[in-house]
C-alpha atoms as a PDB file:
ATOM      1  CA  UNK A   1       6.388 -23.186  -0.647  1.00  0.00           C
ATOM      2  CA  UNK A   2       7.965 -24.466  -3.747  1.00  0.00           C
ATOM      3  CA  UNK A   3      10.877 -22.673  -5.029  1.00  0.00           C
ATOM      4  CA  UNK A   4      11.503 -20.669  -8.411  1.00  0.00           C
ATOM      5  CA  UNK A   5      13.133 -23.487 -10.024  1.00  0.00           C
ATOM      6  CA  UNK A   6      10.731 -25.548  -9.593  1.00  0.00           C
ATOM      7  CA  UNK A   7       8.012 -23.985 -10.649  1.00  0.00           C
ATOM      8  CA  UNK A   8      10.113 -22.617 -13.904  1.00  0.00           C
ATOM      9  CA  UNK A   9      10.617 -26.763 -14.310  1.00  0.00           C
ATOM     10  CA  UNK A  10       6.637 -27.424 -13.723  1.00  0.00           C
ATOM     11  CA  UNK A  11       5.608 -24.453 -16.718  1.00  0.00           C
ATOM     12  CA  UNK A  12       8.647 -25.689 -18.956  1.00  0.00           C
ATOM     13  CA  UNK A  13       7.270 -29.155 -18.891  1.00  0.00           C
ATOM     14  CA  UNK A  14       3.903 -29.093 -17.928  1.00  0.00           C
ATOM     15  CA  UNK A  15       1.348 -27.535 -19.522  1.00  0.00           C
ATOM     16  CA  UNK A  16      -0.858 -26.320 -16.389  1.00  0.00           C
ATOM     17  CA  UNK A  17      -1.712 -23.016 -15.155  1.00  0.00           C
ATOM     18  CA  UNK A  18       0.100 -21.270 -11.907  1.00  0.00           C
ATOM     19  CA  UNK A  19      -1.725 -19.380 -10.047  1.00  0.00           C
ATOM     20  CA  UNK A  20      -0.839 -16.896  -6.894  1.00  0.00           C
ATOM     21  CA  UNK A  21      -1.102 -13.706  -5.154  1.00  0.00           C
ATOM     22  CA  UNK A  22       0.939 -11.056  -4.950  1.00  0.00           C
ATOM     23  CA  UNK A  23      -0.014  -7.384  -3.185  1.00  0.00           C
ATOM     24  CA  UNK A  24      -3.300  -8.323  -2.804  1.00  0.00           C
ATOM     25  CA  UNK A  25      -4.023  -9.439  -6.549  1.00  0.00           C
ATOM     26  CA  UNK A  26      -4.462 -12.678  -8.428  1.00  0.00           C
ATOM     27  CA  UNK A  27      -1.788 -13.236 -10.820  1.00  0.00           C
ATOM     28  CA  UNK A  28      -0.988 -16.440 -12.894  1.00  0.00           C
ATOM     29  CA  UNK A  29       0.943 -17.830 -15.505  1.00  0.00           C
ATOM     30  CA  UNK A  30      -0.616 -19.968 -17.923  1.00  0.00           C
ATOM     31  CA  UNK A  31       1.120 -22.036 -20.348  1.00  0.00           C
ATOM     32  CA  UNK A  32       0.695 -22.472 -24.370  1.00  0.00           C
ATOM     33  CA  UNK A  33       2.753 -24.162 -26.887  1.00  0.00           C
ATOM     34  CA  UNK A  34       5.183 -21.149 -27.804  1.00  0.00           C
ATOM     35  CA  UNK A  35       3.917 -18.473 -25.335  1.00  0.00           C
ATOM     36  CA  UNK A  36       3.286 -18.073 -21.631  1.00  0.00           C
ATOM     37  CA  UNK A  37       0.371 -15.727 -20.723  1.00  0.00           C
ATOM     38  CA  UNK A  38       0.660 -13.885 -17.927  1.00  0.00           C
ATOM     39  CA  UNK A  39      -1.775 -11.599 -15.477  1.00  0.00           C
ATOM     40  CA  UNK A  40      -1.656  -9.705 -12.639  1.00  0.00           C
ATOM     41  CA  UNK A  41      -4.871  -8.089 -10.996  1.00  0.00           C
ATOM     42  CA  UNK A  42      -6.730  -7.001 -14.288  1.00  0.00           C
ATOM     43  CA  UNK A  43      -3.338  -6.316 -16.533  1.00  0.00           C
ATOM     44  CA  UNK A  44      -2.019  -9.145 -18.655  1.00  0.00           C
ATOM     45  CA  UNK A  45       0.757  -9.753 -21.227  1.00  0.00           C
ATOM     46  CA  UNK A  46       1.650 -13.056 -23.291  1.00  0.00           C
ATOM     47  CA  UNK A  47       5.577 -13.577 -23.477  1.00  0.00           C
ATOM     48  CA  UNK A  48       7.460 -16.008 -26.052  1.00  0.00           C
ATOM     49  CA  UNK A  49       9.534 -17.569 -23.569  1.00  0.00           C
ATOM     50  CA  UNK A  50      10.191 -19.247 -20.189  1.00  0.00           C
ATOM     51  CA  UNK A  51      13.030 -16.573 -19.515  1.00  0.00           C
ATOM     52  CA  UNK A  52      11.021 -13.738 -19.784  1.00  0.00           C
ATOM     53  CA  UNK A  53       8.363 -15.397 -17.636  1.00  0.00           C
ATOM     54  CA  UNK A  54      10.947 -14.198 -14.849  1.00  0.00           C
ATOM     55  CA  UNK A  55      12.215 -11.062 -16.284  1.00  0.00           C
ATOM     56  CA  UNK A  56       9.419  -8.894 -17.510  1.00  0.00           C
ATOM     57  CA  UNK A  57       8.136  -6.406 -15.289  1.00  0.00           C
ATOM     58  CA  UNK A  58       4.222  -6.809 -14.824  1.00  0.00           C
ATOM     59  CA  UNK A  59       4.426  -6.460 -11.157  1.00  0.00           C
ATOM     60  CA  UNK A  60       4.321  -2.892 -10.503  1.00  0.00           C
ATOM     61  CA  UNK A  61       7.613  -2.516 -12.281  1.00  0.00           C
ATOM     62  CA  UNK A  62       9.015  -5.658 -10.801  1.00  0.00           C
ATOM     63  CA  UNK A  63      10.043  -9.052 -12.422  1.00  0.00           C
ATOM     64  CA  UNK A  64       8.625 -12.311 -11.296  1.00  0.00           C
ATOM     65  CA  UNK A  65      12.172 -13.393  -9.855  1.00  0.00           C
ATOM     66  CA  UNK A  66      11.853  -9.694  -8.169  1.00  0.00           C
ATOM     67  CA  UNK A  67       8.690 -10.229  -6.178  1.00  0.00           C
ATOM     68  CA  UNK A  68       8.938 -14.481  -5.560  1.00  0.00           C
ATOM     69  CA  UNK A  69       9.710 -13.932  -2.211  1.00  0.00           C
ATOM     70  CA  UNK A  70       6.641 -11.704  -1.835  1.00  0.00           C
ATOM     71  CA  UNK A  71       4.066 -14.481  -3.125  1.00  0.00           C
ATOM     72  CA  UNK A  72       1.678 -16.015  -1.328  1.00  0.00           C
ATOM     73  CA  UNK A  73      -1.378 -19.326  -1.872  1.00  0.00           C
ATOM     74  CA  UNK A  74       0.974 -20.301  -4.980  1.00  0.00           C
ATOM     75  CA  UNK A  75      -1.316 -23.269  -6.406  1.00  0.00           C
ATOM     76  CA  UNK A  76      -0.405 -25.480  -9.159  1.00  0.00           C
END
């Protein structure tokens, strides 16, 4: 499994989608110039920065740096 720095490196540089599962849901974070848009199950937010890729709490109350360990079938 990769680690959280990489992947923060890969969406920083790259614009791709990441996709995973987390608690039985499909979540993602897809890339844009100036904004990351991010999902989880059916909810979704867009966010203005790599930093609060991590740190907002879409995840049933929990951050992405809160729940990496928890991830599973991370593609990218």
């Amino acid at each position: 499994m990769y680690n959280i720095d990489e992947v923060r490196s890969y969406l920083t540089n790259v614009f791709s989608c990441v996709t995973f599962e987390y608690n039985g849901c499909c979540c993602g974070v897809d890339p844009f110039p100036g904004k990351y848009v991010m999902w989880y199950g059916t909810n979704d937010i867009t966010v203005d920065s790599i930093e609060k890729v991590f740190d907002t709490k879409l995840f049933d109350g929990k951050s992405l740096k809160e729940i990496w360990d928890n991830v599973i079938d991370l593609d990218y």
